[in-house]
N, C-alpha and C. Protein backbone atom coordinates (compact mmCIF):
# COMPACT_ATOMS: atom_id res chain seq x y z
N UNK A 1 -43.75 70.44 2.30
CA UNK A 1 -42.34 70.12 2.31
C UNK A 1 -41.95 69.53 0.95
N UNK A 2 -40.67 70.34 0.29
CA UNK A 2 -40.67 69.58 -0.96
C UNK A 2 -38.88 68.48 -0.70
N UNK A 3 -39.06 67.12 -1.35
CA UNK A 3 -38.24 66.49 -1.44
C UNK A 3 -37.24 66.30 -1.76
N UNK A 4 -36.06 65.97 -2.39
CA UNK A 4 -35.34 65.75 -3.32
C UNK A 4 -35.79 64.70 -4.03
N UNK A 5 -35.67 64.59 -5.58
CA UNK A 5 -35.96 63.33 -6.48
C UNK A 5 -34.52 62.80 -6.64
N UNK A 6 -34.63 61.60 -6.03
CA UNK A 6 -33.51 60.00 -6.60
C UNK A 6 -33.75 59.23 -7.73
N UNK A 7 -33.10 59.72 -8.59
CA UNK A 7 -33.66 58.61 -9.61
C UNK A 7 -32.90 57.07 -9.21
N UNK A 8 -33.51 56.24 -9.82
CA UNK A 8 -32.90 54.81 -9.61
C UNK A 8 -31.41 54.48 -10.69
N UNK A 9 -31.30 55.35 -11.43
CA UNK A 9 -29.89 54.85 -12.00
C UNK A 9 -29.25 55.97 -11.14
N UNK A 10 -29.40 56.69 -10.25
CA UNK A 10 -28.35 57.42 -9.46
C UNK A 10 -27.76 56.38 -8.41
N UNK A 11 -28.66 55.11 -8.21
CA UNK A 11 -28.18 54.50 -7.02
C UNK A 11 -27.93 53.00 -7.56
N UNK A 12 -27.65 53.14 -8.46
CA UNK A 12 -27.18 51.72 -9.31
C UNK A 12 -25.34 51.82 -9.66
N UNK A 13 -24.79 52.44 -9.13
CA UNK A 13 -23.16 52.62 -9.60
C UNK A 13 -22.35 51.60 -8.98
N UNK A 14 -23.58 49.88 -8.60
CA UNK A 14 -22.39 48.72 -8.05
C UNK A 14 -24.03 47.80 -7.77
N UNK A 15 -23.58 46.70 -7.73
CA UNK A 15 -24.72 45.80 -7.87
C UNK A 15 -26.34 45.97 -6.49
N UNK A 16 -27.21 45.41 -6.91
CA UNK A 16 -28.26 46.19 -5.54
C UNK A 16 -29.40 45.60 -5.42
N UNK A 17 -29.82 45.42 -4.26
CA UNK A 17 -31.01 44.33 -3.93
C UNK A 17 -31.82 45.29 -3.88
N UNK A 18 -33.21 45.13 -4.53
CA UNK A 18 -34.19 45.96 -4.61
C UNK A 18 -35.10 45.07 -4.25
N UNK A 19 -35.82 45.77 -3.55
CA UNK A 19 -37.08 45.54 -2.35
C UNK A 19 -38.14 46.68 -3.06
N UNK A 20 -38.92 45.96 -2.94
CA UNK A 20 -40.75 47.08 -3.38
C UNK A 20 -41.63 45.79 -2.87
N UNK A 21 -42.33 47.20 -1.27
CA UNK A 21 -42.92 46.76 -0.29
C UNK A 21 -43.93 48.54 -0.55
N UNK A 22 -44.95 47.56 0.49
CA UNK A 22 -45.53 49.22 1.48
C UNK A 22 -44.92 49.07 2.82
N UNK A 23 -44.66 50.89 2.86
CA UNK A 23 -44.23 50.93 4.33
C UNK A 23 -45.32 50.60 5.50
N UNK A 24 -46.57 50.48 5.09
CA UNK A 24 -47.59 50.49 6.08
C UNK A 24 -48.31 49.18 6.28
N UNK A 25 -47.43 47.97 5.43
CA UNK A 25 -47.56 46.40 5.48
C UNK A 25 -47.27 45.62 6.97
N UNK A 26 -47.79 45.16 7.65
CA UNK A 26 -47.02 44.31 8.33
C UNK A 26 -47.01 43.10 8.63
N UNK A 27 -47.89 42.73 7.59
CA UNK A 27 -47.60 41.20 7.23
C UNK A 27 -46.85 40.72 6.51
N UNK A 28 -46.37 41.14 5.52
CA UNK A 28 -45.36 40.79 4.68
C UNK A 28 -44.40 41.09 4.68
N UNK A 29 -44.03 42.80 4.57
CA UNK A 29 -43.68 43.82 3.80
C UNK A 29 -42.83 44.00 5.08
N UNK A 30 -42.84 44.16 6.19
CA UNK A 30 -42.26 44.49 7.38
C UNK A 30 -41.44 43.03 7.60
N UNK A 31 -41.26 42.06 7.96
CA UNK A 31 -40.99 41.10 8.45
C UNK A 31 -40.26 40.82 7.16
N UNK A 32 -40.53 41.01 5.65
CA UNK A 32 -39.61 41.26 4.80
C UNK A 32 -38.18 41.98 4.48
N UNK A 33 -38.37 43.00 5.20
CA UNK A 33 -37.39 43.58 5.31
C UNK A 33 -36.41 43.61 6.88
N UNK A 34 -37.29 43.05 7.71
CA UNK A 34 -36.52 42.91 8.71
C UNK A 34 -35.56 41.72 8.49
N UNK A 35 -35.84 40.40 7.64
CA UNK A 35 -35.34 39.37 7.07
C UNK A 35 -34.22 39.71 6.29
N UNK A 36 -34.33 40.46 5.72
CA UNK A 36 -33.40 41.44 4.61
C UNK A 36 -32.23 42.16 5.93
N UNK A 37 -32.52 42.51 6.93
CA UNK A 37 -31.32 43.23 7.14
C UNK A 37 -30.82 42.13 8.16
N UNK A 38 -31.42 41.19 8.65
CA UNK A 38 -30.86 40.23 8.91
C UNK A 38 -29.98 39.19 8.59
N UNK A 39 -29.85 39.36 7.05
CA UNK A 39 -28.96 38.47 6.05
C UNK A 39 -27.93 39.15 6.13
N UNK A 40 -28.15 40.54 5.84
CA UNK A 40 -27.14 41.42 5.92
C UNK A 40 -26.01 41.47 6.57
N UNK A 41 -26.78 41.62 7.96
CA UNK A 41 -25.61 41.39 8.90
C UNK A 41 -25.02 40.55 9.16
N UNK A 42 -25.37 39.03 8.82
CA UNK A 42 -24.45 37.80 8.58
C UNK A 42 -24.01 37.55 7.91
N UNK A 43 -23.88 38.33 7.15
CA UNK A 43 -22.83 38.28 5.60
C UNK A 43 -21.70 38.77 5.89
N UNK A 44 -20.49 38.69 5.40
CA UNK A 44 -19.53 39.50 5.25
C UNK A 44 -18.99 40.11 4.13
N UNK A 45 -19.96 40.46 3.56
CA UNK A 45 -19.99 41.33 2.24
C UNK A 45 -20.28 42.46 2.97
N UNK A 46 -20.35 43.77 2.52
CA UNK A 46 -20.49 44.78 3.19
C UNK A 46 -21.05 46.33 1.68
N UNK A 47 -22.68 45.92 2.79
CA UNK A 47 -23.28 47.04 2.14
C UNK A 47 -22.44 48.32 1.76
N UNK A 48 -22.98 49.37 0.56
CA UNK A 48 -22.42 50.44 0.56
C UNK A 48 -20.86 50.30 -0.07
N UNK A 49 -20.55 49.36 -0.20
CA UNK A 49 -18.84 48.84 -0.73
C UNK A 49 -19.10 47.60 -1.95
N UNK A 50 -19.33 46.59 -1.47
CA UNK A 50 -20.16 45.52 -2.30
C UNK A 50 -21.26 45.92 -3.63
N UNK A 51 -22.33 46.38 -2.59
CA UNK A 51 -23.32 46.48 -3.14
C UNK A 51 -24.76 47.38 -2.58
N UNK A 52 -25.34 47.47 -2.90
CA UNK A 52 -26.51 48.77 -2.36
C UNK A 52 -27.33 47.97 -1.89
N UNK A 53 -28.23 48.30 -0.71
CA UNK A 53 -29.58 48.05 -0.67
C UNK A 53 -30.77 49.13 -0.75
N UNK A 54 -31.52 48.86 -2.26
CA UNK A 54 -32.56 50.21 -2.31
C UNK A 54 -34.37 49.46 -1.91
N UNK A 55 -35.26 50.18 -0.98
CA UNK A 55 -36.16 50.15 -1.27
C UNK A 55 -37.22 51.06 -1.59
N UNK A 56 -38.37 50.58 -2.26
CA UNK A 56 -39.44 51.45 -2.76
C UNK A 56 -40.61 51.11 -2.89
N UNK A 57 -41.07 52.06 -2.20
CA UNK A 57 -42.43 51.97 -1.59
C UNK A 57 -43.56 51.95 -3.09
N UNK A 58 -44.67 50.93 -3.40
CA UNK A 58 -45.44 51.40 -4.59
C UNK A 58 -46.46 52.20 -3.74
N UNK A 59 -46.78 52.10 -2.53
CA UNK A 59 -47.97 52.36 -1.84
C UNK A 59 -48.08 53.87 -2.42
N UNK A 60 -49.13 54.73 -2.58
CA UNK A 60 -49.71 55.86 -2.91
C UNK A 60 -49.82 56.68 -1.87
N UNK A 61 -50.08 56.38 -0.31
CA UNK A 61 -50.26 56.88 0.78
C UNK A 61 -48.52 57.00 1.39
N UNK A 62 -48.09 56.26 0.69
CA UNK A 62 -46.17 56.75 1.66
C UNK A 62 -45.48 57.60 0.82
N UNK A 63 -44.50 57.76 1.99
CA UNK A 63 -44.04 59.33 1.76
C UNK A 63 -42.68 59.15 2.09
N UNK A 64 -41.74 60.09 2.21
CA UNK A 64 -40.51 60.34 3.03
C UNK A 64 -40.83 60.21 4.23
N UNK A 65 -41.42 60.47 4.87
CA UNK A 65 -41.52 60.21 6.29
C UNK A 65 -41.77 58.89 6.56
N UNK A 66 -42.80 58.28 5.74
CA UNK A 66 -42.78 56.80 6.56
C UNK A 66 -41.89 55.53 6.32
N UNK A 67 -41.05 56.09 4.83
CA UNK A 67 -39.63 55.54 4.78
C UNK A 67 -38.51 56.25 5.62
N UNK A 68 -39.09 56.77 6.27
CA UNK A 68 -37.77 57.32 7.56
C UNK A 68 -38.08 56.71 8.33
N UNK A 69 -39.62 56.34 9.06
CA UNK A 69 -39.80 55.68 10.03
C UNK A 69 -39.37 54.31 10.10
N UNK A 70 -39.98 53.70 8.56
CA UNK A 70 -39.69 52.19 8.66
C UNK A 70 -38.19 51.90 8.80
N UNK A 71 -37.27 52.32 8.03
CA UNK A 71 -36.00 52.53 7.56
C UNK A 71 -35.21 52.33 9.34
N UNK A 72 -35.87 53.20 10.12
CA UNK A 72 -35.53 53.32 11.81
C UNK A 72 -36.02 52.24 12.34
N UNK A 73 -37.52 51.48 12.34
CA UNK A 73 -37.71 50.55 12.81
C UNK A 73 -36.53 49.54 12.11
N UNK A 74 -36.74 48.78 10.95
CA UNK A 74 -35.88 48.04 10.90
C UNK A 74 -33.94 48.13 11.37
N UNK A 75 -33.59 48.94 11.00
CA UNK A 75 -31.99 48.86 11.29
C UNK A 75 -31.75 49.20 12.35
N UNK A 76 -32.89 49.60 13.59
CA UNK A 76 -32.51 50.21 14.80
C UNK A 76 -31.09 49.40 15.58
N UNK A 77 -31.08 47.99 15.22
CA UNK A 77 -30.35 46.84 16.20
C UNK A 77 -29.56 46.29 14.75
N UNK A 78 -29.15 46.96 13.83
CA UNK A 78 -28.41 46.33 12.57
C UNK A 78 -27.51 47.29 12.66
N UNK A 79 -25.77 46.70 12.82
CA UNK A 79 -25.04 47.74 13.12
C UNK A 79 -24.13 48.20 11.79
N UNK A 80 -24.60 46.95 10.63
CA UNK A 80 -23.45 46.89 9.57
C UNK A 80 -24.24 47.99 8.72
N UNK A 81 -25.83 47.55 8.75
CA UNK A 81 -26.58 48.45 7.95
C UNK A 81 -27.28 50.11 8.41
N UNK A 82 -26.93 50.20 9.32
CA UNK A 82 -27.17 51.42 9.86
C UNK A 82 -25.65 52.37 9.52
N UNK A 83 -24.61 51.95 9.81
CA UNK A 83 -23.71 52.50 9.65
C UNK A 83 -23.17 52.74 7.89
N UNK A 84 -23.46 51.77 7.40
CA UNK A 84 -22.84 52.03 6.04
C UNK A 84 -23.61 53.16 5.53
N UNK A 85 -25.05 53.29 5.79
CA UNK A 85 -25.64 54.32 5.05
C UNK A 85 -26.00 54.01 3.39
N UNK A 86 -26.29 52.99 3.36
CA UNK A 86 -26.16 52.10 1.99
C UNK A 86 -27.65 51.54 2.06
N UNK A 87 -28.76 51.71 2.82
CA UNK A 87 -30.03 51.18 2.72
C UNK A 87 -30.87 52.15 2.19
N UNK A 88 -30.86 52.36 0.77
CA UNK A 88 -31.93 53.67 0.55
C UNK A 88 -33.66 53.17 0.90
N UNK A 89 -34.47 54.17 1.59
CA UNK A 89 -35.78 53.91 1.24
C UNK A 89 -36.31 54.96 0.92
């Protein structure tokens, strides 16, 4: 399966919290980002309008798929960040 490439100044056109985790962490790296979309939603700033949220995986073993998975675990119950469509991973 081939991907599309994002470069990182494609997703810089307004200010942006950058996260670099592994998707396959769950001591840190998970509970990190679940923390992260938890701020989120108590903010009233509003992803995707405000500002971006990008993350990126350094891990060697992740892929598109397991930033689809994680991306689903975390925002499953985040309604500001699921909807804006503003959380790249």
């Amino acid at each position: 399966m081939r991907t599309a490439t994002l470069r990182l100044r494609d997703c810089l056109d307004k200010p942006a919290i950058l996260t670099l985790v592994y998707y396959h962490c769950p001591t840190i790296c998970k509970p990190l980002l679940t923390n992260e979309a938890d701020v989120v939603e108590r903010t009233d700033i509003k992803p995707g309008k405000s500002y971006n949220l990008i993350t990126v995986s350094f891990d060697e073993y992740d892929n598109p798929e397991t930033a689809t998975v994680m991306k689903r675990d975390i925002t499953t119950s985040m309604g500001k960040v699921k909807q804006a469509r503003a959380w790249r991973c």
